[in-house]
Protein backbone atom coordinates (compact mmCIF):
# COMPACT_ATOMS: atom_id res chain seq x y z
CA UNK A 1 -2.24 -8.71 -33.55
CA UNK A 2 -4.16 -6.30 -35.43
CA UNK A 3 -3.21 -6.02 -39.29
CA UNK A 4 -3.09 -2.61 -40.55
CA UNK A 5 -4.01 -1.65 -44.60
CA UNK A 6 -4.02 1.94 -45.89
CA UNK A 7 -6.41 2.51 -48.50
CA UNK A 8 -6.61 5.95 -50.20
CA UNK A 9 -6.35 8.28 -46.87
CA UNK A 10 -7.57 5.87 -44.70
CA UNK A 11 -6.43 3.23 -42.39
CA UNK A 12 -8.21 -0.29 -42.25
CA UNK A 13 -8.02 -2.83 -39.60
CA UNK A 14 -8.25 -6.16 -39.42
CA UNK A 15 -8.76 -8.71 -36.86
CA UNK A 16 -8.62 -13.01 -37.22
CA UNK A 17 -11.66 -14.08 -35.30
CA UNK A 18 -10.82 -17.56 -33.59
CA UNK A 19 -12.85 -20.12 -34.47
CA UNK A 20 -14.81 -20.27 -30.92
CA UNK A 21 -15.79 -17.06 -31.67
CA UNK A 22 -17.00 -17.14 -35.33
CA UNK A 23 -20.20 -18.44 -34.64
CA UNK A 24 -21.15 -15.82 -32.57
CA UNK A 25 -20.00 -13.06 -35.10
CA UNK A 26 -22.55 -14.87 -37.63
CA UNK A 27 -19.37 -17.01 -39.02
CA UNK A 28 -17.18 -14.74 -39.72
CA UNK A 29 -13.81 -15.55 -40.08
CA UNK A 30 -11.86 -11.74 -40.16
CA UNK A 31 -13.40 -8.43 -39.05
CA UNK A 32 -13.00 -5.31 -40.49
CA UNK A 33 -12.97 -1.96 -39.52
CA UNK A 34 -11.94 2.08 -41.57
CA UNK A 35 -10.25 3.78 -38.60
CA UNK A 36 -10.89 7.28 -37.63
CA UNK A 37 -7.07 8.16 -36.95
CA UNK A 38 -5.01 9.16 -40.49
CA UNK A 39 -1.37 9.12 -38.78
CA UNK A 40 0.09 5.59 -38.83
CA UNK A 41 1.08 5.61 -35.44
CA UNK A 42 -2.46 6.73 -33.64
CA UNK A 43 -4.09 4.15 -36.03
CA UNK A 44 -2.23 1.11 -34.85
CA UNK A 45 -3.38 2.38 -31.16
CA UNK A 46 -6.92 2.51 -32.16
CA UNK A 47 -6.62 -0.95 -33.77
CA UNK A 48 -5.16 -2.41 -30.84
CA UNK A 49 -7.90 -0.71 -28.36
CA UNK A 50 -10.56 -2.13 -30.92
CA UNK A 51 -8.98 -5.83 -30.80
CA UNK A 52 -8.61 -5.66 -27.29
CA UNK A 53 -12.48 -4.95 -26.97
CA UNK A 54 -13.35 -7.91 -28.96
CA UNK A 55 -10.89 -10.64 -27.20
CA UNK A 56 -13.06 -9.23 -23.92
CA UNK A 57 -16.00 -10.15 -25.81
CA UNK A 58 -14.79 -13.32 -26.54
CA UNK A 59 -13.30 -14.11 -23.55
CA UNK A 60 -17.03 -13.43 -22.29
CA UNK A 61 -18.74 -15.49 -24.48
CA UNK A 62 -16.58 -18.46 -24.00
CA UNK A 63 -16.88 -18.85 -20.24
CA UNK A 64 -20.74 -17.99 -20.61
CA UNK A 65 -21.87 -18.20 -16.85
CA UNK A 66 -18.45 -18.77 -15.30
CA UNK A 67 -16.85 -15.22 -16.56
CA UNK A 68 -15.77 -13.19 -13.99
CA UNK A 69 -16.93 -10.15 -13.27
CA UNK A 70 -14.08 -8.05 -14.46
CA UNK A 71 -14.11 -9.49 -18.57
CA UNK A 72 -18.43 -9.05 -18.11
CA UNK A 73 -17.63 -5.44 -17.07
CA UNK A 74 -15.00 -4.99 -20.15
CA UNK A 75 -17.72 -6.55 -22.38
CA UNK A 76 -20.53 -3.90 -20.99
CA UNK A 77 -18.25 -0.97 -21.36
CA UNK A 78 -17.20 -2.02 -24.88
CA UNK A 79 -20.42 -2.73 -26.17
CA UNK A 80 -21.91 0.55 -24.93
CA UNK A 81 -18.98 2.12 -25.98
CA UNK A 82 -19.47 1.10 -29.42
CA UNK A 83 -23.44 1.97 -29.75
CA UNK A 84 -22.92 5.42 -28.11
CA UNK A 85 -20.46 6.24 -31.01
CA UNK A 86 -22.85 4.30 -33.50
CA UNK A 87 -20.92 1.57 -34.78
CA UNK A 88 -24.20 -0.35 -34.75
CA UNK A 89 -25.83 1.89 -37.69
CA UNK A 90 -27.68 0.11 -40.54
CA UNK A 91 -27.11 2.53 -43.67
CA UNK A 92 -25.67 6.21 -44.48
CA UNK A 93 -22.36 7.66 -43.81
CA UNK A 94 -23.94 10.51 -41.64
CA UNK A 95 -24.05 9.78 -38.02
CA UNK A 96 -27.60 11.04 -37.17
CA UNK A 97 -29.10 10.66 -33.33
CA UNK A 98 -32.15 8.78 -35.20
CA UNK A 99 -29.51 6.49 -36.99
CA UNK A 100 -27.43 5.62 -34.52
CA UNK A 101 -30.42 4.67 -32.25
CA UNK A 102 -32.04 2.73 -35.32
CA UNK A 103 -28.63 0.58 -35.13
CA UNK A 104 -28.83 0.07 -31.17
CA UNK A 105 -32.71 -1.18 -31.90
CA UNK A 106 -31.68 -3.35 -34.30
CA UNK A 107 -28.83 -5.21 -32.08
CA UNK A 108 -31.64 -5.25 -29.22
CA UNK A 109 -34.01 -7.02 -31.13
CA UNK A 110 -31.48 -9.53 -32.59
CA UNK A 111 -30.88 -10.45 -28.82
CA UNK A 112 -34.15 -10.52 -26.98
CA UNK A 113 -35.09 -13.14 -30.42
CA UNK A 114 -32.17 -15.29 -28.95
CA UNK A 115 -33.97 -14.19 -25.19
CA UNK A 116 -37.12 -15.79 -26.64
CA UNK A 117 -35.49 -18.80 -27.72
CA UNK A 118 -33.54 -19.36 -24.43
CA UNK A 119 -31.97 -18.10 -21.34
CA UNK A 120 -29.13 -15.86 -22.26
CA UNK A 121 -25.72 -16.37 -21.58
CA UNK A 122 -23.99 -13.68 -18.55
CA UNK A 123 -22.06 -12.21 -21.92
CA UNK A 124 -25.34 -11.88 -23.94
CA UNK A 125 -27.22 -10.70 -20.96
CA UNK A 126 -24.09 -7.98 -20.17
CA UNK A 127 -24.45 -7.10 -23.98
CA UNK A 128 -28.35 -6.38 -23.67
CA UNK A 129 -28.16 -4.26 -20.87
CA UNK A 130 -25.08 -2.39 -22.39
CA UNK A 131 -27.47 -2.11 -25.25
CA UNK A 132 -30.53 -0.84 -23.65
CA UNK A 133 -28.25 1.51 -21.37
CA UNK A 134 -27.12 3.41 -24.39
CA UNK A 135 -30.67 3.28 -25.95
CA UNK A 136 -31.46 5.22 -22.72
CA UNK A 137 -28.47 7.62 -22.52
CA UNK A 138 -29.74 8.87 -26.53
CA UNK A 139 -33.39 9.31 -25.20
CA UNK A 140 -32.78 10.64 -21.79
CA UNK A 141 -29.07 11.94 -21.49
CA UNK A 142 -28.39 9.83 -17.83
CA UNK A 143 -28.34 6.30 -16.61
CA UNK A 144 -28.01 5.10 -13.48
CA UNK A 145 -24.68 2.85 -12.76
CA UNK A 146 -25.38 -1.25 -13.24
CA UNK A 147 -24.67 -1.71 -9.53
CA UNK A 148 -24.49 -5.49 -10.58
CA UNK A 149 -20.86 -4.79 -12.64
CA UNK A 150 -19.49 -2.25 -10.19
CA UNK A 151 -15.75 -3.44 -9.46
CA UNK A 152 -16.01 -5.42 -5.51
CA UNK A 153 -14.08 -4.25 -2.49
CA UNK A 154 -11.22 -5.97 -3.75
CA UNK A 155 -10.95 -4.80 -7.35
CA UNK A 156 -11.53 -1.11 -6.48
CA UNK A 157 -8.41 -1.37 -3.49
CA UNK A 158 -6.07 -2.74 -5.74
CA UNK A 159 -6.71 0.40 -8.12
CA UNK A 160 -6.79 2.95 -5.13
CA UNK A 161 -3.16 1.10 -4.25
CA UNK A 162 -1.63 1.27 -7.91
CA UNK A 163 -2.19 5.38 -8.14
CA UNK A 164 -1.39 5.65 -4.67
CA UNK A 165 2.03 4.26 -5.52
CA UNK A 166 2.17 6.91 -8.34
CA UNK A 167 2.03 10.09 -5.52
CA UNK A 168 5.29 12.63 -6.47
CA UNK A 169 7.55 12.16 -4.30
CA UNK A 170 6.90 9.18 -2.07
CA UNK A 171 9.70 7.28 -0.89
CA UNK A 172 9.95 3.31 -0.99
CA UNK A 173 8.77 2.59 2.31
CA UNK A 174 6.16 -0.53 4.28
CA UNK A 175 3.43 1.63 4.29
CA UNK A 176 1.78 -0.11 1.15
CA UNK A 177 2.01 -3.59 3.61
CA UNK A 178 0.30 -1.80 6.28
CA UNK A 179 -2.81 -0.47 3.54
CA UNK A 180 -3.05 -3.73 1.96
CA UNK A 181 -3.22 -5.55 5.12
CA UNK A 182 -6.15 -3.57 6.12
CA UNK A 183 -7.55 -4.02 2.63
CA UNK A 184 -7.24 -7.60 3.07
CA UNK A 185 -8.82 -7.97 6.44
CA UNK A 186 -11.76 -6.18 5.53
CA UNK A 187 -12.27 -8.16 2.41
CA UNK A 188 -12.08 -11.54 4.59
CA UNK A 189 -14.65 -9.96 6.46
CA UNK A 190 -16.76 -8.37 4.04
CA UNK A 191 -16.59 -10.77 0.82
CA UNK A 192 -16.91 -9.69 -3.12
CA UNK A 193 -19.42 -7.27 -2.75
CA UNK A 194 -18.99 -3.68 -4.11
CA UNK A 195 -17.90 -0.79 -1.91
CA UNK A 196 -21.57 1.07 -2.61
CA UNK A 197 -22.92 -1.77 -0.81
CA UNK A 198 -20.75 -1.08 2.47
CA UNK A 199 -23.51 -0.10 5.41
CA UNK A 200 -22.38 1.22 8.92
CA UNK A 201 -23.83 -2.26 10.42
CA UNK A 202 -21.42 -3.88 8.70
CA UNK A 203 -18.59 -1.73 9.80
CA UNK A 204 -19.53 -1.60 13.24
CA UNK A 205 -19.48 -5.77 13.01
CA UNK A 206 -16.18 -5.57 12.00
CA UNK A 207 -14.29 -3.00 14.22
CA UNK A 208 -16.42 -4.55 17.41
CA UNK A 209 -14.00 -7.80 16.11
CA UNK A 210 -11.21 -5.94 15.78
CA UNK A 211 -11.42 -4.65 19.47
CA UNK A 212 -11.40 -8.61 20.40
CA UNK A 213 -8.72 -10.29 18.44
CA UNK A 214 -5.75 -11.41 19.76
CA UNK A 215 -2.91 -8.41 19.40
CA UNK A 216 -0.26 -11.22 18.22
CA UNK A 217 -2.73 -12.57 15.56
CA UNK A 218 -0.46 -11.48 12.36
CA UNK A 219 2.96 -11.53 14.15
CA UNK A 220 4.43 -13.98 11.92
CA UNK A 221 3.60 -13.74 8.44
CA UNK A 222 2.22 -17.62 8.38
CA UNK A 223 -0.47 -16.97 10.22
CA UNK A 224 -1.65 -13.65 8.82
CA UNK A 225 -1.46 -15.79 5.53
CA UNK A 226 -2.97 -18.58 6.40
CA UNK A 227 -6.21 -16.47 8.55
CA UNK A 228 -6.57 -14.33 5.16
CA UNK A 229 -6.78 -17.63 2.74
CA UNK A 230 -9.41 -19.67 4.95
CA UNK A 231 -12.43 -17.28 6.11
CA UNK A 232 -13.50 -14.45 8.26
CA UNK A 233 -15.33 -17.55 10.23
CA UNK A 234 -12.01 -19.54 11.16
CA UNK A 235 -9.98 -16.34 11.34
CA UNK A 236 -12.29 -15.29 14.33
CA UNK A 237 -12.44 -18.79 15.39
CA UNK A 238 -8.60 -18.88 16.13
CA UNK A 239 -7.64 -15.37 17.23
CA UNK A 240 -11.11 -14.07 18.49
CA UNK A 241 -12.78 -13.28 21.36
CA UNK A 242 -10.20 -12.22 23.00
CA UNK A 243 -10.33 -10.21 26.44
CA UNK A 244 -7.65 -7.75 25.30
CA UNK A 245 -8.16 -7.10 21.68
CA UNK A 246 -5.98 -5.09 18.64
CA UNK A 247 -5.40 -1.38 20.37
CA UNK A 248 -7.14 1.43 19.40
CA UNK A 249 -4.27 3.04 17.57
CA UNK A 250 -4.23 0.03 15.32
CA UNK A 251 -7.89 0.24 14.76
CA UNK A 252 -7.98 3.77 13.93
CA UNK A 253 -4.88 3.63 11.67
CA UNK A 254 -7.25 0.37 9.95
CA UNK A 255 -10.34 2.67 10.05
CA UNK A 256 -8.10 5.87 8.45
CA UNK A 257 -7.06 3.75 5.54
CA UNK A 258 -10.63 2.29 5.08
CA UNK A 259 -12.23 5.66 4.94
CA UNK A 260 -9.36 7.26 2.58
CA UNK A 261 -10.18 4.67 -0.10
CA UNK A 262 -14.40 5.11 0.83
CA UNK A 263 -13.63 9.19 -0.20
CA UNK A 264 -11.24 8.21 -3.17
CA UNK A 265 -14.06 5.60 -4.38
CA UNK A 266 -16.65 8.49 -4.28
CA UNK A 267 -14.94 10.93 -5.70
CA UNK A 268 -15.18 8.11 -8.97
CA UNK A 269 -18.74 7.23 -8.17
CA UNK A 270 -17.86 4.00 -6.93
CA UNK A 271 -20.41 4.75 -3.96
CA UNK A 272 -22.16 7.86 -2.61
CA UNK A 273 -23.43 9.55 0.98
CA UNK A 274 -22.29 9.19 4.40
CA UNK A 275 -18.75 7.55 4.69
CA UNK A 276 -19.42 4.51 6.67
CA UNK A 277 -15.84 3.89 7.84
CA UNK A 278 -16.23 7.61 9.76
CA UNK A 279 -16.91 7.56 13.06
CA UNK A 280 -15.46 4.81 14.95
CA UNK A 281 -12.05 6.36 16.15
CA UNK A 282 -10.96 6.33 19.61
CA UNK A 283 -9.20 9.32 20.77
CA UNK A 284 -5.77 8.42 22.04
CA UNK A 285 -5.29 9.65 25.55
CA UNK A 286 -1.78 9.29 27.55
CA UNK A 287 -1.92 6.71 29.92
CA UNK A 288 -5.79 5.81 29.27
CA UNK A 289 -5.62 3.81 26.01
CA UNK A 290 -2.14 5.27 24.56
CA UNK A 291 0.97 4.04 26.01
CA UNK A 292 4.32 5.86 24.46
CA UNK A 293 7.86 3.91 24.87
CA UNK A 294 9.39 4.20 28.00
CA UNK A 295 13.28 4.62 28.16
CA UNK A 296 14.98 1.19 29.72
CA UNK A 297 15.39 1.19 33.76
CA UNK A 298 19.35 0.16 34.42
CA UNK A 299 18.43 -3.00 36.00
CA UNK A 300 16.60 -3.78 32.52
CA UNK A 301 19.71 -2.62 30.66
CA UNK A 302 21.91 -4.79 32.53
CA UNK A 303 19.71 -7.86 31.73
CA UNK A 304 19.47 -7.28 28.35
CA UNK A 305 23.50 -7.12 28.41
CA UNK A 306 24.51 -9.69 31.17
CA UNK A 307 24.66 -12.23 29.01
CA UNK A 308 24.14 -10.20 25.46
CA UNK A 309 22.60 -11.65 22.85
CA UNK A 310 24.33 -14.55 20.61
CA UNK A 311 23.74 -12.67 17.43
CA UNK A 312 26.60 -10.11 17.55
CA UNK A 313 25.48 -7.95 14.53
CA UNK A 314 21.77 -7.69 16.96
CA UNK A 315 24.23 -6.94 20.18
CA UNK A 316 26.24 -4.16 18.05
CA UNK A 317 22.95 -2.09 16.59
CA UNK A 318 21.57 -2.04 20.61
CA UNK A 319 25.20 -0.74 21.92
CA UNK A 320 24.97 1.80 18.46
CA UNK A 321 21.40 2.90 19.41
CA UNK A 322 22.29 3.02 22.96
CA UNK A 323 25.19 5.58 22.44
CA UNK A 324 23.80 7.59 19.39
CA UNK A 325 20.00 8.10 19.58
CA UNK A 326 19.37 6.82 15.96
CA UNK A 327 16.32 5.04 14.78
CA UNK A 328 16.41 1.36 14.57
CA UNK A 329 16.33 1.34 10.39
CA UNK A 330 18.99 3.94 10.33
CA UNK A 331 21.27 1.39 12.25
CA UNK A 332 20.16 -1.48 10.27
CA UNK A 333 20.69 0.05 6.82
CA UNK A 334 24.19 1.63 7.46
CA UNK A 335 26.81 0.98 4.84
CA UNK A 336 30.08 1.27 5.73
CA UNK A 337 30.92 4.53 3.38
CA UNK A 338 28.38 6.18 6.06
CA UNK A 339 31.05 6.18 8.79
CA UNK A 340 33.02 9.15 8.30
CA UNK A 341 35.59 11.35 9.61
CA UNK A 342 36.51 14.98 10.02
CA UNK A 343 39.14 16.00 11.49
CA UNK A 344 39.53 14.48 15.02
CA UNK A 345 35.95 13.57 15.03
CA UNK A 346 34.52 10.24 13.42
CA UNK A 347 30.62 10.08 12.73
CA UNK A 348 27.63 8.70 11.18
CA UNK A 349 26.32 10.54 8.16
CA UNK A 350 23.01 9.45 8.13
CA UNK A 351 21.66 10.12 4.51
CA UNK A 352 18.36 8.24 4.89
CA UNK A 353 15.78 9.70 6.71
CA UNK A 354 12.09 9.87 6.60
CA UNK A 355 12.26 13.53 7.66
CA UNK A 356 14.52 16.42 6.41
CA UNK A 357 15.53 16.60 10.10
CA UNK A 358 16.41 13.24 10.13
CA UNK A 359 19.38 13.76 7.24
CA UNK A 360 22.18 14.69 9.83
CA UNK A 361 26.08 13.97 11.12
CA UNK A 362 26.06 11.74 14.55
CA UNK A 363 29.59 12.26 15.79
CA UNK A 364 30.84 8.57 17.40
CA UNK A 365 30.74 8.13 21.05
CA UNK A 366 34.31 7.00 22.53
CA UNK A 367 32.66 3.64 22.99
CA UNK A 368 32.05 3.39 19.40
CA UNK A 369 35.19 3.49 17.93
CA UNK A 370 35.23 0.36 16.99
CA UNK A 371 32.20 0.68 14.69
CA UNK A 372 34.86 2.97 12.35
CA UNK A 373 37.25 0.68 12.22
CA UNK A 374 34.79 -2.14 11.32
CA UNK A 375 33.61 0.12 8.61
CA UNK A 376 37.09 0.89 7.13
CA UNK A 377 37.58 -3.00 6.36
CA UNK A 378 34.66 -3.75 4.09
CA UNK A 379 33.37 -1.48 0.92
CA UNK A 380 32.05 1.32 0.98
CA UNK A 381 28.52 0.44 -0.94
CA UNK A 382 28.13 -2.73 1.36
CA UNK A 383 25.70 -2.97 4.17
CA UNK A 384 27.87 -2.95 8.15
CA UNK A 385 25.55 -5.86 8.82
CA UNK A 386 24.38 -7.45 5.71
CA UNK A 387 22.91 -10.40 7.87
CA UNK A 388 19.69 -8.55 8.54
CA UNK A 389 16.79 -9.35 5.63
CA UNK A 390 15.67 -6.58 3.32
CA UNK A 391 11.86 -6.04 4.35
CA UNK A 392 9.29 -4.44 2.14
CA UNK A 393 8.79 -2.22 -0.89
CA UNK A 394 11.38 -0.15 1.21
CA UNK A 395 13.57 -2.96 1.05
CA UNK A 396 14.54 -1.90 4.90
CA UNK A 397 16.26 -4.45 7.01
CA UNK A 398 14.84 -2.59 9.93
CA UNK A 399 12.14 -5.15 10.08
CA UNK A 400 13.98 -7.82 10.51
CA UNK A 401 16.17 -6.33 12.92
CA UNK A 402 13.31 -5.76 15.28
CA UNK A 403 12.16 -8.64 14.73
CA UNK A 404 14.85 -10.23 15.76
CA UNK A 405 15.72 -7.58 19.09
CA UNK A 406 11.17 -8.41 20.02
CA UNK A 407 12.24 -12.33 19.99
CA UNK A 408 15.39 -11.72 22.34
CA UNK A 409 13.57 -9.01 24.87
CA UNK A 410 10.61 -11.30 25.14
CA UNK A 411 13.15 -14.44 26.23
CA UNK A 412 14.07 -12.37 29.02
CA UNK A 413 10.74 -12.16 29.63
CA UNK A 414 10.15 -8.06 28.80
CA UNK A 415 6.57 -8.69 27.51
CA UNK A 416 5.71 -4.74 28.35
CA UNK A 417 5.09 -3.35 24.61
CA UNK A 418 6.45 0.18 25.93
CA UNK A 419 9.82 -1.30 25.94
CA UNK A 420 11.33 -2.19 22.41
CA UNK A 421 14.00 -0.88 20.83
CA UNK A 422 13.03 2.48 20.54
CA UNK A 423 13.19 2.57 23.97
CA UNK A 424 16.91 2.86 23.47
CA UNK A 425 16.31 6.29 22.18
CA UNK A 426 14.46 7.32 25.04
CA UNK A 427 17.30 6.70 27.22
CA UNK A 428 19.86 8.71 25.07
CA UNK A 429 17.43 11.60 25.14
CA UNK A 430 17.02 11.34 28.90
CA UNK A 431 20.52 11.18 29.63
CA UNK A 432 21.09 14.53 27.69
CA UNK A 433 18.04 16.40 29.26
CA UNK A 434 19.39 15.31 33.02
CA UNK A 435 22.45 16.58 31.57
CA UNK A 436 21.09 20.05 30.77
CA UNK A 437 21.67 19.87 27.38
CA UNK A 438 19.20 22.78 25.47
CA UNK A 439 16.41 20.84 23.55
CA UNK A 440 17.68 22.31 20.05
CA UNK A 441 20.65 20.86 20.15
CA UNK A 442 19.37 17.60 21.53
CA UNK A 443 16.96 17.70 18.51
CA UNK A 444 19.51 18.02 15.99
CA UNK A 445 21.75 14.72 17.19
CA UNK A 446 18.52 12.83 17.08
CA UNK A 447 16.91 13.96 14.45
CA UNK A 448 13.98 16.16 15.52
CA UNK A 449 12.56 19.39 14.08
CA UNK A 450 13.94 22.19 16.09
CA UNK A 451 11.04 23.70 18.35
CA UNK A 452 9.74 27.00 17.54
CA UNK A 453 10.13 29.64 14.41
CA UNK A 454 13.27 31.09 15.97
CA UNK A 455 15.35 27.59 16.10
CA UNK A 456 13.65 25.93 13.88
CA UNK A 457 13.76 28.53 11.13
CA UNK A 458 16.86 30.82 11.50
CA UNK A 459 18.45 28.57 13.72
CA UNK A 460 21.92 27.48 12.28
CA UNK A 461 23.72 23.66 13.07
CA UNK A 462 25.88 22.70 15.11
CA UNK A 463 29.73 22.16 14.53
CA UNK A 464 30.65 18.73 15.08
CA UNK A 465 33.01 18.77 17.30
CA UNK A 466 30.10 20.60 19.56
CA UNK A 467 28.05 17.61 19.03
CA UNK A 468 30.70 15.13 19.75
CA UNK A 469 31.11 16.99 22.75
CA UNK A 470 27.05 16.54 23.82
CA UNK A 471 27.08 13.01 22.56
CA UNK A 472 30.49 12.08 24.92
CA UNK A 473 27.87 13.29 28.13
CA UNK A 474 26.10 9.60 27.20
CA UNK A 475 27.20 7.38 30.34
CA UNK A 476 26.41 3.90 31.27
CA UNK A 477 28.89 3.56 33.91
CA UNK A 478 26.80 1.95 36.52
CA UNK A 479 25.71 -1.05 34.09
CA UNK A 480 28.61 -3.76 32.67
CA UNK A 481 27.88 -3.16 28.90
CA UNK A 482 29.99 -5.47 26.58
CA UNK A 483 32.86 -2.86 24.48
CA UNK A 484 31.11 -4.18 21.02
């Protein structure tokens, strides 16, 4: 740790150099340095910013040729850093443009005698061209970016992710698995190499891949793991080449992240011109190369029923999403101070929603009474079925609820991926249309933005014991469905 000394008006720092470092520091054993800041608190901050720019440098210089490229780019920065506010002058208090670039001259020279001597180290080399980059800057007033330090593919994701997590507002949620996912799969593909370097040729390469690997390729998170670690080579080598590749609504949600972080990484400088991730979307037509869930036929129903699955907290969330509409993750996450009563009517308040429409009251179908009753024996903080895994940044047991309902649908042999559990939904909401209930008020039990300006902004909501009386027209009567 910095040492801090006052002397007069002034604040003086002071740094232990370690003894791998002294002999590059001409064998010196403590640095010195008269801060600019006067208030105690500002000085110890500039004292720590200056000791973290040496430990860079030495960090540098010990691994010579092995440093990475992230302590080579700290040691550029820093040394440029330094000349361009002319730490590096010879004589005189007064910071003159002829002074200061005396002082960068003079550290130049010192290294291209060690250049003549030798091959320089990746530190000294880094330190030159910081050097001769700031010489520039003072003769012309612009230099061009060392495209050799730019941060890789990697680095520069890992930033865009960090601020991206900082956006006002945004709720926990998996959408940071689903960016970094991408991130990682084009990094497998692509290497260490900067984003500047990124050429249309190369992304063409890689979504022509995408459109062949196998759609079940990262379905466990064991082999997603184990393709990343290995190489692009033996990822393509086991899931490749397939006939029927990744759909292209998972391409172009892999393409919209890529080209997000392409316009975030120009807007820094990171890389410049035409946006090579642009341009390889698919548009998404109905029935052509866009399938939506389809609701469950009653033959289907009775299958997935007759017998139900083992798991009873997986057989309770289908009979709950079969009777109420709700999303899966809304089921998955209820706790048991979420079932609620008014009056005659018992319901779900659903207080977790990724849309303001979502946030609603679900009045209990008759053949859900048993859900309240479940609820009134445990706490009210506590998860209804705390056997499902929290997933994610989120920390939604959603995940593993689906998880668990793909697994059971898929030993019945339903291998159609229009039917999952959202297909549940679909059957709720096409029991109320055949029912002739108004599409408002079906949109307000299931969590829908009411259509138009006239419901959707004047329009007022429903009492519950009107929506108890809409969600009581749900009937399953021709299939043998198990009471809970």
């Amino acid at each position: 740790m910095a040492a801090l000394k006052q002397r007069h008006n002034k604040w003086e720092a002071r740094v232990r150099v370690p003894k791998s470092a002294q002999a590059s520091m001409g064998g010196k054993q403590m640095l010195y340095r008269t801060l600019k800041s006067t208030d105690r608190r500002a000085a110890k901050a500039e004292a720590m910013a200056w000791e973290a720019e040496l430990k860079a440098e030495w960090e540098s210089e010990r691994l010579g040729s092995a440093a990475p490229l992230a302590a080579l780019r700290r040691v550029y920065e820093s040394v440029r850093e330094k000349a361009e506010r002319g730490e590096f002058i010879l004589q005189g208090d007064r910071e003159s443009l002829d002074e200061i670039t005396a002082g960068i001259e003079h550290e130049l020279g010192k290294l291209e005698e060690l250049a003549g001597g030798g091959e320089l180290s990746e530190a000294q080399s880094v330190r030159l061209m910081a050097l001769q980059d700031a010489k520039e800057m003072r003769v012309r007033g612009d230099v061009a970016p060392r495209q050799e330090l730019e941060p890789t593919f990697r680095e520069l994701a890992d930033e865009y992710l960090q601020l991206w997590r900082t956006t006002a507002g945004l709720k926990p949620t998996n959408t940071e698995q689903q960016k970094k996912a991408t991130f990682d799969l084009f990094q497998c593909f692509y290497g260490d190499k900067s984003i500047r370097q990124v050429r249309r040729g190369d992304v063409s390469r890689f979504v022509d891949a995408l459109r062949q690997m196998d759609p079940n390729w990262a379905r466990t998170g064991k082999a997603r793991q184990d393709s990343i670690v290995t190489s692009w080579s033996e990822l393509q080598r086991r899931f490749g080449g397939r006939e029927r590749g990744l759909s292209d609504a998972t391409v172009n949600r892999h393409m919209g992240t890529l080209s997000a972080l392409w316009k975030w990484a120009e807007e820094r400088e990171h890389c410049e011109g035409r946006n090579p991730f642009d341009g390889h979307r698919r548009n998404l037509k109905q029935g052509k190369n866009k399938q939506g869930y389809v609701a469950w036929e009653r033959g289907e129903l009775q299958a997935l029923f007759d017998p139900p699955p083992k798991r009873a907290d997986l057989r309770e969330v289908m009979l709950v999403a079969l009777y109420s509409g709700m999303r899966l993750n809304e089921i998955a996450s209820l706790t048991n101070g979420q079932l609620k009563r008014e009056g005659e009517v018992a319901y779900i308040d659903v207080t977790d929603s990724k849309t303001t429409a979502g946030i609603r009251k679900v009045p209990l179908h008759s053949k859900l009474e048993w859900l309240y009753r479940k609820a009134q024996k445990g706490t009210e903080g506590a998860r209804v079925w705390p056997s499902f895994n929290d997933e994610g940044p989120g920390k939604k047991p959603g995940g593993d609820a689906g998880k668990e309902f793909s697994r059971f649908k898929r030993s019945l042999g339903f291998n159609d991926r229009r039917k999952v559990f959202h297909s549940f939904r679909k059957n709720v909401v096409g029991q109320l249309e055949s029912a002739g209930v108004p599409q408002n008020e079906v949109a307000q039990i299931i969590g829908h933005e009411k259509q138009g300006l006239t419901f959707g902004v004047y329009g007022e909501q429903l009492r519950l014991e009107r929506l108890a009386e809409i969600i009581e027209l749900i009937d399953y009567s021709e299939c043998s469905l198990p009471s809970r």
